[in-house]
Protein backbone atom coordinates (compact mmCIF):
# COMPACT_ATOMS: atom_id res chain seq x y z
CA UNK A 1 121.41 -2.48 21.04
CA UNK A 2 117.98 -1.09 20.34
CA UNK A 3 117.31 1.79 18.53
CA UNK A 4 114.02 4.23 17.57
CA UNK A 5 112.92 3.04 14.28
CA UNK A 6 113.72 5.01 11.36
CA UNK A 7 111.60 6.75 8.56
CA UNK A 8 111.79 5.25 5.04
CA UNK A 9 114.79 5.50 3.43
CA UNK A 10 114.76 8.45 0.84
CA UNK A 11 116.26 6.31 -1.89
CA UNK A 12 112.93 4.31 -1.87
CA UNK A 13 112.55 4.28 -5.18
CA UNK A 14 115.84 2.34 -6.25
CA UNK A 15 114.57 -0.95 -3.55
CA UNK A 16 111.38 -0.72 -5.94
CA UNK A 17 111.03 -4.07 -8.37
CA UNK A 18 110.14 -3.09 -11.55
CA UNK A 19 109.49 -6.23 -12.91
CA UNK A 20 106.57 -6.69 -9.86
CA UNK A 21 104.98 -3.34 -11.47
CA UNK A 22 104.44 -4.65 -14.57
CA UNK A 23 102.72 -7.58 -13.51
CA UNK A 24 100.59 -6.16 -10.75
CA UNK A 25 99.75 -3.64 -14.12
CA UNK A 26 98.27 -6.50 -16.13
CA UNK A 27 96.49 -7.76 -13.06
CA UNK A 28 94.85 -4.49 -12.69
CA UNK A 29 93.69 -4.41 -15.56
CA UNK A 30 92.10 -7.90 -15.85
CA UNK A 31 90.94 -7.78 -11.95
CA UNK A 32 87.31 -6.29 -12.35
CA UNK A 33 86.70 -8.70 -14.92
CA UNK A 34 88.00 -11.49 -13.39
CA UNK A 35 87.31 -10.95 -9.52
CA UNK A 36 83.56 -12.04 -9.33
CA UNK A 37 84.71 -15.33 -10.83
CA UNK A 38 84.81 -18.77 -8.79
CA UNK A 39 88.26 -19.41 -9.91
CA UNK A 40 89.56 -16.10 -8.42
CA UNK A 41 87.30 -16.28 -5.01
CA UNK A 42 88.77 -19.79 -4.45
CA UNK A 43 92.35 -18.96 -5.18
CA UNK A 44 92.18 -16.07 -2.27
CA UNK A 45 90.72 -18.51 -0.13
CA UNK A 46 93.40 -21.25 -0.51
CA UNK A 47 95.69 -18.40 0.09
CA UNK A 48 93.71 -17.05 3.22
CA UNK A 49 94.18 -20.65 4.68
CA UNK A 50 97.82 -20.97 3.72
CA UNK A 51 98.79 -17.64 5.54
CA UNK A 52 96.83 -18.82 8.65
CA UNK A 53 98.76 -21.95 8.31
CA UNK A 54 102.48 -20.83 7.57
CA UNK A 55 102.29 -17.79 9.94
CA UNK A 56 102.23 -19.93 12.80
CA UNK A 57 104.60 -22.77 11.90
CA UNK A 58 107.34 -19.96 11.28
CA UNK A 59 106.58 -18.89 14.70
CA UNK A 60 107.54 -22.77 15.77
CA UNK A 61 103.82 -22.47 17.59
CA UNK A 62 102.94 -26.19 15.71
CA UNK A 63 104.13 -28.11 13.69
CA UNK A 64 101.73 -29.63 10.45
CA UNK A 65 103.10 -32.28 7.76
CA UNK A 66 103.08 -30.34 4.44
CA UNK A 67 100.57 -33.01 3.02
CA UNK A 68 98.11 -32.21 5.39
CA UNK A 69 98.94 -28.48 5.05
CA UNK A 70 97.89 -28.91 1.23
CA UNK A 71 95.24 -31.03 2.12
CA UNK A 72 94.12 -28.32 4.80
CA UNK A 73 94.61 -25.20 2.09
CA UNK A 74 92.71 -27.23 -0.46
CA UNK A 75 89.78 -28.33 1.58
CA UNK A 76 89.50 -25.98 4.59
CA UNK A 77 90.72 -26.06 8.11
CA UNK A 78 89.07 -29.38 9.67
CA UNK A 79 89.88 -30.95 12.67
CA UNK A 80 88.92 -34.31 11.13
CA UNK A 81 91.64 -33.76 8.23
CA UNK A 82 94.07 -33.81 10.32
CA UNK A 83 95.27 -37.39 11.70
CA UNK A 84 97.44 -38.20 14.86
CA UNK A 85 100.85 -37.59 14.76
CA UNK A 86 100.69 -35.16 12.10
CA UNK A 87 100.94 -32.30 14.04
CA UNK A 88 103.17 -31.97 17.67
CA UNK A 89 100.33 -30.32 19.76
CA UNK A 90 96.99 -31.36 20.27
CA UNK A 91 94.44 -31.04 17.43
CA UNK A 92 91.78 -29.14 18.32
CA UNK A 93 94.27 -26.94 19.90
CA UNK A 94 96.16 -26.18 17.02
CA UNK A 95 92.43 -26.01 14.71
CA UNK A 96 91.75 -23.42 16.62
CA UNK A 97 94.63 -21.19 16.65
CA UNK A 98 94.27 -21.96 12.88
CA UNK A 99 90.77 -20.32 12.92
CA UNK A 100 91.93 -17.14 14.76
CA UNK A 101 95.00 -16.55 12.21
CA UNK A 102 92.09 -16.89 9.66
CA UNK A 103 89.80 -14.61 11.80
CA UNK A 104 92.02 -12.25 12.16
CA UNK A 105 93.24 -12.34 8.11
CA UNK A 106 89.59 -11.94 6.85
CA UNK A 107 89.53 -9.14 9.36
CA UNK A 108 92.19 -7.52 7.60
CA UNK A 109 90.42 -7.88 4.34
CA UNK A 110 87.37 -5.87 5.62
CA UNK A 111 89.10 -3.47 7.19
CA UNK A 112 91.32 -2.84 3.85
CA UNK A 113 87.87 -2.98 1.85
CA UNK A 114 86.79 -0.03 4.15
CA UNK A 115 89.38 2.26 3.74
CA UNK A 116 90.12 2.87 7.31
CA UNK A 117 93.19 4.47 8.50
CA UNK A 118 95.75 2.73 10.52
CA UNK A 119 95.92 3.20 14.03
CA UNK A 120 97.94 1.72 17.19
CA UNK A 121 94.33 0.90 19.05
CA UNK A 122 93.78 -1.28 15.28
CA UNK A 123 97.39 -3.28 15.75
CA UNK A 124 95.84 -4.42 19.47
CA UNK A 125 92.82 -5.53 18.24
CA UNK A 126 94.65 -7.25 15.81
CA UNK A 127 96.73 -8.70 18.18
CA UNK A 128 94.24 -10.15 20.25
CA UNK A 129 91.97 -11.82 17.50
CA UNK A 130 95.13 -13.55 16.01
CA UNK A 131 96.14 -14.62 19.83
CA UNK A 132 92.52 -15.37 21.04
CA UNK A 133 93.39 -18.88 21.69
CA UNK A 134 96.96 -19.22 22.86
CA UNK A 135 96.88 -19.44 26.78
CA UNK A 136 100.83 -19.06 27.42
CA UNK A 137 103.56 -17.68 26.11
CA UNK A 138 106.98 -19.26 26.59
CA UNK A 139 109.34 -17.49 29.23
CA UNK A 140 112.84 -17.69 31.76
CA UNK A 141 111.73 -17.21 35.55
CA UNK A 142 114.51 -15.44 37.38
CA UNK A 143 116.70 -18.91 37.99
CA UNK A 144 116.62 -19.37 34.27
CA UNK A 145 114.08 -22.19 34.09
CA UNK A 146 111.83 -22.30 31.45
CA UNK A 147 108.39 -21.37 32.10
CA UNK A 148 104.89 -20.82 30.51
CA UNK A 149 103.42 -17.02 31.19
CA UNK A 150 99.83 -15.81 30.41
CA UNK A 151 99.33 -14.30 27.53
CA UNK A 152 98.27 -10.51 27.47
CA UNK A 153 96.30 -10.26 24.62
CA UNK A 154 95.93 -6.79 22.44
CA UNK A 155 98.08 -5.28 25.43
CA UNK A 156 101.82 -3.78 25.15
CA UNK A 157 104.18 -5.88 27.04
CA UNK A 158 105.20 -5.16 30.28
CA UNK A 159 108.32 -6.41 30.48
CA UNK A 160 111.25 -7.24 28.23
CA UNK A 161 110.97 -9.84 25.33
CA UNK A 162 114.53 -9.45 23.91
CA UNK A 163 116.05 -13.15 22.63
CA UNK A 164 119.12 -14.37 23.56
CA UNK A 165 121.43 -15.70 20.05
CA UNK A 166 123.39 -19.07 20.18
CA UNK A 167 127.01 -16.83 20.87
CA UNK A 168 125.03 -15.66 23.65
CA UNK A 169 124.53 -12.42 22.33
CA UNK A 170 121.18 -10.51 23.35
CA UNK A 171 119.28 -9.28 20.83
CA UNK A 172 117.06 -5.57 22.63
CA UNK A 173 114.04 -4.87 21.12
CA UNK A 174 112.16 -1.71 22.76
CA UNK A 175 111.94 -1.38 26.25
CA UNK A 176 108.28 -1.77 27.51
CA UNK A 177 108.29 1.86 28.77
CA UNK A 178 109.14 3.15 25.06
CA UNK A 179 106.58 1.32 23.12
CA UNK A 180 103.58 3.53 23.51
CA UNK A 181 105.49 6.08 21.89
CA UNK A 182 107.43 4.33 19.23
CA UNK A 183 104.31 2.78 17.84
CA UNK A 184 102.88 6.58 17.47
CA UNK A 185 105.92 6.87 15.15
CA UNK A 186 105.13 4.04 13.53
CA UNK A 187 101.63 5.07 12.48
CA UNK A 188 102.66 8.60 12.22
CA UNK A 189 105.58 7.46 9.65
CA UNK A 190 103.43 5.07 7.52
CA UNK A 191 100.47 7.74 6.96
CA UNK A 192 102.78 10.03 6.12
CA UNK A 193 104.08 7.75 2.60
CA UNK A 194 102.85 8.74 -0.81
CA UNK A 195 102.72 6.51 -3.72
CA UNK A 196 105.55 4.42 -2.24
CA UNK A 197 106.17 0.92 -3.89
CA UNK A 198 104.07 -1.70 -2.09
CA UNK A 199 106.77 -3.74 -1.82
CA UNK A 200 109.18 -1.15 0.05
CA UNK A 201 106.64 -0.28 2.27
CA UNK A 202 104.90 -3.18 3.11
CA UNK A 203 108.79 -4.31 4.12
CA UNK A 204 109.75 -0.89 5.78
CA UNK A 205 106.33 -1.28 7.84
CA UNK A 206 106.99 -5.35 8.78
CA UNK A 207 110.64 -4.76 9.77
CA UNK A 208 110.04 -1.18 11.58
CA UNK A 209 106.97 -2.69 13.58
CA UNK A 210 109.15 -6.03 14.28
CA UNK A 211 111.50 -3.50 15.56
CA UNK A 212 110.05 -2.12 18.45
CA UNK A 213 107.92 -5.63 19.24
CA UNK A 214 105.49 -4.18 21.34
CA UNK A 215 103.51 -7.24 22.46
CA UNK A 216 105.28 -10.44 24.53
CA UNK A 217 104.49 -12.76 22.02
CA UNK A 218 102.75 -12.78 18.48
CA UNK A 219 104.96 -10.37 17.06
CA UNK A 220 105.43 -11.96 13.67
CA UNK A 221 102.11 -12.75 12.62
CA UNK A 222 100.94 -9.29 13.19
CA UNK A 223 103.90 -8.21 11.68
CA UNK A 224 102.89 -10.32 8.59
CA UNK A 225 99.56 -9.20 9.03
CA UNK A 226 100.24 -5.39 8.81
CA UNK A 227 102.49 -5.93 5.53
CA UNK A 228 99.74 -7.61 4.27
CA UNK A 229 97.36 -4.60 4.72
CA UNK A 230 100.01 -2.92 2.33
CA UNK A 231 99.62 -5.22 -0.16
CA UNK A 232 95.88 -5.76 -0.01
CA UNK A 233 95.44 -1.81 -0.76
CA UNK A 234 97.53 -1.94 -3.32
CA UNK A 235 94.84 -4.30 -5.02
CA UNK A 236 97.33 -7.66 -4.87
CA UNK A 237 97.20 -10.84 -2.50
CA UNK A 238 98.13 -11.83 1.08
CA UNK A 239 101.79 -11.40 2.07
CA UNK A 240 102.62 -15.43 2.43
CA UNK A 241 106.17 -16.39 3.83
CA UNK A 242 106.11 -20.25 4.08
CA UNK A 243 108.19 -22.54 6.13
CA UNK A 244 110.68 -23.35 3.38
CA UNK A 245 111.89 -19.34 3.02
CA UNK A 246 112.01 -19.09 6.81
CA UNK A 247 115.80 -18.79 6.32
CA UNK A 248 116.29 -16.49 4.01
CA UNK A 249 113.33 -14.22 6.04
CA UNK A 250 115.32 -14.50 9.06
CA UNK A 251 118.41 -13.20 7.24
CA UNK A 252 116.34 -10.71 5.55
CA UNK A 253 115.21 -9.14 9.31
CA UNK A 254 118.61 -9.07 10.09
CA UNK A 255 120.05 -7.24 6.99
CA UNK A 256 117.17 -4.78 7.80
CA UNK A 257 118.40 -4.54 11.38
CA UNK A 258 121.76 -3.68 9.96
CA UNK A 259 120.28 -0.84 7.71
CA UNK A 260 119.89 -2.72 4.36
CA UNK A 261 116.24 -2.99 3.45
CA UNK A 262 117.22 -4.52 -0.01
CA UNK A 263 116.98 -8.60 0.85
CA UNK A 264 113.13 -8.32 2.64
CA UNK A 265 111.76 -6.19 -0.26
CA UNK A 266 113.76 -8.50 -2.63
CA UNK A 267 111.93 -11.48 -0.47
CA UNK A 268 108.41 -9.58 -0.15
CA UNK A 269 108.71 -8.61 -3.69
CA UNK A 270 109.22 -12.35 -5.47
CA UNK A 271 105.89 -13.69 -2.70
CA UNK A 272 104.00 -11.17 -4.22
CA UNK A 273 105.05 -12.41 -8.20
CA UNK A 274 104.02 -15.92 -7.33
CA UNK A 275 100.98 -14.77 -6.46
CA UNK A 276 100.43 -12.51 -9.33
CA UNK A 277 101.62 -15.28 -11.61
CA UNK A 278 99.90 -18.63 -10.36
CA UNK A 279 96.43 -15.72 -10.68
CA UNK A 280 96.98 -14.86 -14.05
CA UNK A 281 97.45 -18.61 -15.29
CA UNK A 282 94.29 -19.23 -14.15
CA UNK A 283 91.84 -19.58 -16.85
CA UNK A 284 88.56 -18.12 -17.75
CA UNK A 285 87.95 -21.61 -18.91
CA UNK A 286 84.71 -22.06 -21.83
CA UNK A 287 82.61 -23.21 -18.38
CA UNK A 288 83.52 -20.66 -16.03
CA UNK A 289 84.25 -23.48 -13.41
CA UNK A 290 80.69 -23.54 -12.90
CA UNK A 291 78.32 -26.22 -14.03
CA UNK A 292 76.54 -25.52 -17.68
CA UNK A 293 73.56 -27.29 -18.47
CA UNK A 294 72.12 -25.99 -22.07
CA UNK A 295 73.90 -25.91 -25.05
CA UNK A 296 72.92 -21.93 -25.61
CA UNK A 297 75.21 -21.30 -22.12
CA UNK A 298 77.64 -23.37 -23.43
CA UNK A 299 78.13 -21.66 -26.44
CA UNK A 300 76.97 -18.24 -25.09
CA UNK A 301 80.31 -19.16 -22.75
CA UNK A 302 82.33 -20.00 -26.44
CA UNK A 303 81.42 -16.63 -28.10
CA UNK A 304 82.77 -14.60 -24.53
CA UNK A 305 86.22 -16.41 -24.55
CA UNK A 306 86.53 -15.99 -28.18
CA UNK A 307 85.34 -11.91 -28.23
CA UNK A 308 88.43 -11.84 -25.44
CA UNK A 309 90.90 -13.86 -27.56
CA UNK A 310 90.16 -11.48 -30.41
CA UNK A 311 92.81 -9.20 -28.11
CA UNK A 312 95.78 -11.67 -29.60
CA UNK A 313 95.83 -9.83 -32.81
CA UNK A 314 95.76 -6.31 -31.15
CA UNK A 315 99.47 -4.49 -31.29
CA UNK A 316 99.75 -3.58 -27.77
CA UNK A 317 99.54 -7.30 -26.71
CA UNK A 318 101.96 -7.99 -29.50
CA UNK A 319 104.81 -5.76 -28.20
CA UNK A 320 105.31 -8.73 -25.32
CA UNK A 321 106.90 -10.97 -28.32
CA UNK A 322 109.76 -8.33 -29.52
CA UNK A 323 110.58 -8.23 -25.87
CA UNK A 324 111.22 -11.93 -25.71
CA UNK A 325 112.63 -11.84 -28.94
CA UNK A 326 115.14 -9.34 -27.60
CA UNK A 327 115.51 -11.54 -24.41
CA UNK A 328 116.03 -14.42 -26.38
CA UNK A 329 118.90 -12.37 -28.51
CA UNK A 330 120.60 -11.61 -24.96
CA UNK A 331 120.38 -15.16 -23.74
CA UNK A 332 122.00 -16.55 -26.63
CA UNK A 333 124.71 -13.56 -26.35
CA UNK A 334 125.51 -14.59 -22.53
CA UNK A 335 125.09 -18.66 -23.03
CA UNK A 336 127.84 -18.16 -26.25
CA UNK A 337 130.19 -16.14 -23.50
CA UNK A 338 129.69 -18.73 -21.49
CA UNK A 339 130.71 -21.16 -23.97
CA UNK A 340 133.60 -19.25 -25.10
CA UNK A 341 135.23 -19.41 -21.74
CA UNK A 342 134.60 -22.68 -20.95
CA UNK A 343 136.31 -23.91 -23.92
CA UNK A 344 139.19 -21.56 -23.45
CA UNK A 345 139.88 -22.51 -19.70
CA UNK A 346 138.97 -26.31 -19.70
CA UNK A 347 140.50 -26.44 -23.01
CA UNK A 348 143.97 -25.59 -21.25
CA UNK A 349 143.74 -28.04 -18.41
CA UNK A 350 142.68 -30.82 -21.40
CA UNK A 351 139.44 -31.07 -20.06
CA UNK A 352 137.46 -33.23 -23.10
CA UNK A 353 134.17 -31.04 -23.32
CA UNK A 354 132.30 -29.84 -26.54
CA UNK A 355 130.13 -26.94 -26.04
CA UNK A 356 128.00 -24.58 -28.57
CA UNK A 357 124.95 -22.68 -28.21
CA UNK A 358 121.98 -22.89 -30.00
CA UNK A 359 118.35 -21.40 -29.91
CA UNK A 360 115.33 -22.01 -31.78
CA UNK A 361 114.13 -21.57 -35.28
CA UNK A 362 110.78 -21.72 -36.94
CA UNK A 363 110.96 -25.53 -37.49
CA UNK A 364 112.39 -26.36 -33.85
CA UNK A 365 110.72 -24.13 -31.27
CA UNK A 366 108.31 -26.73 -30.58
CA UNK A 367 111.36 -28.77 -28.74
CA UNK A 368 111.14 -29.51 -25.18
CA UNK A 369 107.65 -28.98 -24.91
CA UNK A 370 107.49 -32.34 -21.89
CA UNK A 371 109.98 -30.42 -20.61
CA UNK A 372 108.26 -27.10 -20.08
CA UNK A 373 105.10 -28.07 -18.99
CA UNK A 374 106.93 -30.15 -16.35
CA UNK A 375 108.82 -27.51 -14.96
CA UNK A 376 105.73 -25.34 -15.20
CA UNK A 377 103.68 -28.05 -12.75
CA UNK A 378 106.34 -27.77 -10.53
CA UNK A 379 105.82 -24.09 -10.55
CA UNK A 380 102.71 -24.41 -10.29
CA UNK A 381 101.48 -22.26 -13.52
CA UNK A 382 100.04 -23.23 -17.08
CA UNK A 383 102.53 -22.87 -19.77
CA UNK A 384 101.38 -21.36 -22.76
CA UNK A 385 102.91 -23.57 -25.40
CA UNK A 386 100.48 -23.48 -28.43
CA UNK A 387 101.38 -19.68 -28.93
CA UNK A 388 104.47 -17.68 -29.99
CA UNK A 389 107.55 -19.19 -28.01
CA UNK A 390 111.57 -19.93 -28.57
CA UNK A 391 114.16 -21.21 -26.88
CA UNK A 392 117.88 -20.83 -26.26
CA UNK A 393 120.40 -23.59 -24.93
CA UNK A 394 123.62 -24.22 -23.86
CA UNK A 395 125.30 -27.93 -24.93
CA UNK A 396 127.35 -29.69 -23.20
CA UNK A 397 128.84 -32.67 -24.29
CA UNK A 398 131.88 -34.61 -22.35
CA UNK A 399 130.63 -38.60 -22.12
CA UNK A 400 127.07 -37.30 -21.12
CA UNK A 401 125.15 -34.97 -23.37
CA UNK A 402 123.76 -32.05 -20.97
CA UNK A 403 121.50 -28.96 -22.61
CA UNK A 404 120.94 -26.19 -20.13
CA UNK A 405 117.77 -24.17 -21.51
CA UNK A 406 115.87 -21.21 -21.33
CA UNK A 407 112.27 -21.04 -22.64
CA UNK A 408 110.25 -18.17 -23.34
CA UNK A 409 106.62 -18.75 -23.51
CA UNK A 410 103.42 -16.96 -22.71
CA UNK A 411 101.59 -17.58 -19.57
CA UNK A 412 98.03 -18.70 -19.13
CA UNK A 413 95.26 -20.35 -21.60
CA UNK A 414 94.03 -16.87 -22.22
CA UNK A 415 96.19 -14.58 -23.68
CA UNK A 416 97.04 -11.44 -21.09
CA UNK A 417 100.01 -10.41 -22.79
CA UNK A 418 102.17 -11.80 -20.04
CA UNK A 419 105.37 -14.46 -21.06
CA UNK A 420 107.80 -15.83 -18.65
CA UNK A 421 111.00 -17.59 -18.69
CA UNK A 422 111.92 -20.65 -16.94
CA UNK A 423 114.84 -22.55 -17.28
CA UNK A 424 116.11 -25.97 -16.64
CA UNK A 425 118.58 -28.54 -17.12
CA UNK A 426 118.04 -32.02 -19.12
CA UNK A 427 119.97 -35.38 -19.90
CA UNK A 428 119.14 -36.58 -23.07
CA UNK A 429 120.00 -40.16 -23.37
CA UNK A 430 123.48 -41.29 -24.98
CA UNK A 431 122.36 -41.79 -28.48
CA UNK A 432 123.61 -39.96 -31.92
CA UNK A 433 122.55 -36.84 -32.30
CA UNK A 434 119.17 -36.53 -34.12
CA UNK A 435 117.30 -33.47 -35.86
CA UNK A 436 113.64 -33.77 -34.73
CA UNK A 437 112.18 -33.02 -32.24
CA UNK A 438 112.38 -37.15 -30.83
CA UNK A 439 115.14 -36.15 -29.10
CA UNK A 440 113.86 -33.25 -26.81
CA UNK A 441 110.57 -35.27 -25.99
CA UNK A 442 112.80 -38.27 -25.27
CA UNK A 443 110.06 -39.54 -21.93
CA UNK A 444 112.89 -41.07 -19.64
CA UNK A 445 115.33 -38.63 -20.13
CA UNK A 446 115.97 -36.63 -16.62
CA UNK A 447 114.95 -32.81 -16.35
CA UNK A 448 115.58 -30.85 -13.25
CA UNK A 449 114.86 -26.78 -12.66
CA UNK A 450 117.09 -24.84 -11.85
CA UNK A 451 114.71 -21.48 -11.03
CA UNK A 452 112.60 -21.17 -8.18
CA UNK A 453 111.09 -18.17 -9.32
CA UNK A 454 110.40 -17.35 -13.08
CA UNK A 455 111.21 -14.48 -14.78
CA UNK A 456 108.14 -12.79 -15.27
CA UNK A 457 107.24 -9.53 -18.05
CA UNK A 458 104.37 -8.15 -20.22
CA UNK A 459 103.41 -5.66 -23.34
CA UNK A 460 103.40 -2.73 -20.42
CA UNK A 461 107.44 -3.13 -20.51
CA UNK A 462 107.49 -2.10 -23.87
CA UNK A 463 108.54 1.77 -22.99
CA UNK A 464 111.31 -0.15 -20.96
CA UNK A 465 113.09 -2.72 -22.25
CA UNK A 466 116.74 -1.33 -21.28
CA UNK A 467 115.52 -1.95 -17.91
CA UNK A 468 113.66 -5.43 -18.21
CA UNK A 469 117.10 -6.75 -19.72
CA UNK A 470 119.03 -4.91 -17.09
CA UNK A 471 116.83 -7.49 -14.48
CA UNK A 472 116.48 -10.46 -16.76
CA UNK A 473 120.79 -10.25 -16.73
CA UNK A 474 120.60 -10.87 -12.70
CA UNK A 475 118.09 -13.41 -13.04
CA UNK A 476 120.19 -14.90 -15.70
CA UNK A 477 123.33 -14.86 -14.05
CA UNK A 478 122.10 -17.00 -10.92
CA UNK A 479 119.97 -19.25 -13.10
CA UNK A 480 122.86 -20.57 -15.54
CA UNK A 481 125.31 -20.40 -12.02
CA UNK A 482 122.32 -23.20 -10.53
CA UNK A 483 122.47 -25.37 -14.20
CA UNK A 484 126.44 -25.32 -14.11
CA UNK A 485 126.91 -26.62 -10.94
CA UNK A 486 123.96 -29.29 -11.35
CA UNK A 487 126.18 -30.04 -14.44
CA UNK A 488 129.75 -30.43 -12.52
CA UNK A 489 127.96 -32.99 -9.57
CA UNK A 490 127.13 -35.08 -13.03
CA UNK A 491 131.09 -35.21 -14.20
């Protein structure tokens, strides 16, 4: 049954993501320096094209093979990249839907860049640039049959839009007569935040707004659109939900619908860390990603990058490396209580397994270096593994040798005082045990993640570390969970 939306909840602060604050804080502070580059203007394009993309094909509007999506996001939307059969509509049809989702996006941009104030007449005209060139909307005449209904675009809908479920349950949204008013609320409610997370509120205003659905179709994309105005004036990147989390979005929605807010800021909140964390690998290469053509430039370009690496040595960028040190210290505390319990219970049912932990020393931490920076590509981020770094691991032994591990390394070429932690599983080939480091660069050996999502923190955690171990433990938890049961489908 439909309701009037709600205000925030007043326990806002608890949905925040710490962990998302201190990156978007290192950001900040490299942004002015780094925003004029080329490597920073193309990133926000290829991420400008990939929300024009992935808005629509979680709205089941098209369908595009993810090769030509990448090929699209790398190159630019082109009719003439995109072959038959590699999308279900006609091209030029979907190319230019594609252009109005990016119309509408770089209108966002401009009207976040001039500090306007949201209004409801705003969400129309939003509304009809991202619809400009979709005809019909999908609808049930009154005998049930499918039919296809002009769109009205930048208009509230006139009559009801509410989905029927598979159990044949309807799902109400607001009544046409109510929306005028609810989307006063809406605006009213959002200008009324202060200093709210971006996270919570760019999730409060998606779900609240998806709500009341005030238009007959193209709900989701503005929806998208307006959370992405919250993030955008918080000085961070375009809100982009691809295909592959349309799932857990969905289920996200519905926990909101239910009164939990949690799972969509939780969802909103790890988008916006991918974002922050494939920008801050990027490099201020020597070169600038521009073309240098006189040795002065070139080594004008040296003296720059070296003046900014200077900022290795200074303490505050230092403080990063006790907090991995004491991350490392409460890996290799969980992985031995791990351990401990395996032995004890699969010890009892005469289960043959040996299993210890171990983590690195001075004359090992260079192990599993293949390892990392494959799991890093696959991330899609440059993994730091010339400076300070360690390791811990779990071994498992029972036929198959199995090491579950957890590296800590910084993040980027240039040194932002940023390190992550990834984790994965390897399968060292069945050979005696050796003490170099042959073994953990063994080339055929299998290695498989088993994060998604790294976990992410910097020197401007250093005032709290209680709490960065408090969220490293949940991370933790789900990550060695994913490496177990990759391990038990091996026995």
């Amino acid at each position: 049954m439909w309701q009037p939306i709600e205000a925030l909840p007043s326990h806002w602060q608890e949905l925040a993501v710490p962990e998302l604050s201190s990156l978007a804080k290192v950001w900040m502070e490299q942004k002015e320096r780094l925003e004029d580059s080329k490597a920073v203007k193309e990133f926000n394009e290829r991420l400008r094209r990939e929300w024009s993309i992935e808005t629509g094909i979680l709205e089941r509007l098209y369908t595009i093979d993810r090769g030509i999506t990448q090929l699209l996001i790398e190159q630019g939307i082109d009719a003439t990249l995109i072959p038959h059969g590699a999308t279900d509509r006609p091209v030029e049809e979907v190319v230019r839907i594609l252009k109005d989702h990016n119309t509408a996006l770089e209108g966002v941009f401009s009207f976040v860049a001039s500090r306007e104030r949201l209004t409801t007449s705003y969400i129309r005209q939003l509304h009809q640039t991202l619809t400009q060139h979709q005809l019909y909307v999908e609808g049930i005449d009154q005998f049930g049959n499918p039919v296809n209904l002009p769109l009205q675009k930048g208009e509230w809908k006139k009559w009801a839009n509410n989905p029927t479920r598979p159990d044949g349950r309807v799902h109400e949204y607001c009544p046409p007569l109510q929306v005028a008013g609810e989307m006063e609320r809406l605006v009213a409610f959002y200008q009324s935040h202060n200093e709210v997370a971006p996270e919570v509120n760019s999730a409060w205003l998606h779900h609240r707004f998806a709500q009341i659905h005030p238009f007959q179709d193209g709900n989701g994309r503005v929806a998208r659109a307006l959370a992405t105005i919250e993030f955008l004036r918080a000085g961070w990147f375009p809100l982009v939900i691809n295909r592959d989390q349309r799932g857990e979005y969905i289920a996200a929605l519905e926990a909101a619908d239910n009164g939990d807010l949690a799972p969509l800021v939780s969802l909103f909140a790890r988008t916006a860390k991918r974002s922050f964390v494939r920008m801050l690998a990027l490099s201020e290469d020597v070169l600038h990603g521009e073309a240098i053509v006189s040795v002065p430039q070139i080594v004008k370009s040296v003296v720059e990058v070296y003046e900014h690496r200077r900022q290795d040595t200074e303490e505050a960028y230092k403080q990063v490396e006790l907090i991995a040190e004491s991350l490392i210290e409460e890996s290799f505390a969980r992985l031995q209580n791990v351990a401990d319990q395996m032995k004890q219970r699969l010890t009892q049912s005469a289960f043959p397994i040996d299993t210890y932990v171990a983590r690195s020393r001075e004359q090992n931490n260079h192990y599993y270096t293949a390892q990392i920076v494959s799991v890093a590509n696959e991330l899609n981020y440059f993994a730091n593994v010339s400076r300070h770094r360690g390791w811990v691991r779990l071994h498992l032994v029972n036929g198959q040798k199995t090491h579950i591990v957890f590296s800590f390394h910084y993040l980027g070429k240039v040194n932002r005082g940023v390190m992550v932690c990834s984790a994965f599983i390897y399968f060292p080939e069945d050979k005696p045990e050796v003490t170099t480091e042959a073994e953990a660069e063994m080339p055929f050996a299998e290695t498989r993640r088993i994060c998604d999502e790294l976990f992410a923190f910097s020197y401007t955690d250093s005032d709290r570390v209680g709490g960065v171990k408090s969220d490293f433990g949940k991370w933790f938890d789900l990550a060695i969970s994913v490496g177990l049961t990759e391990w038990a489908k091996r026995l």
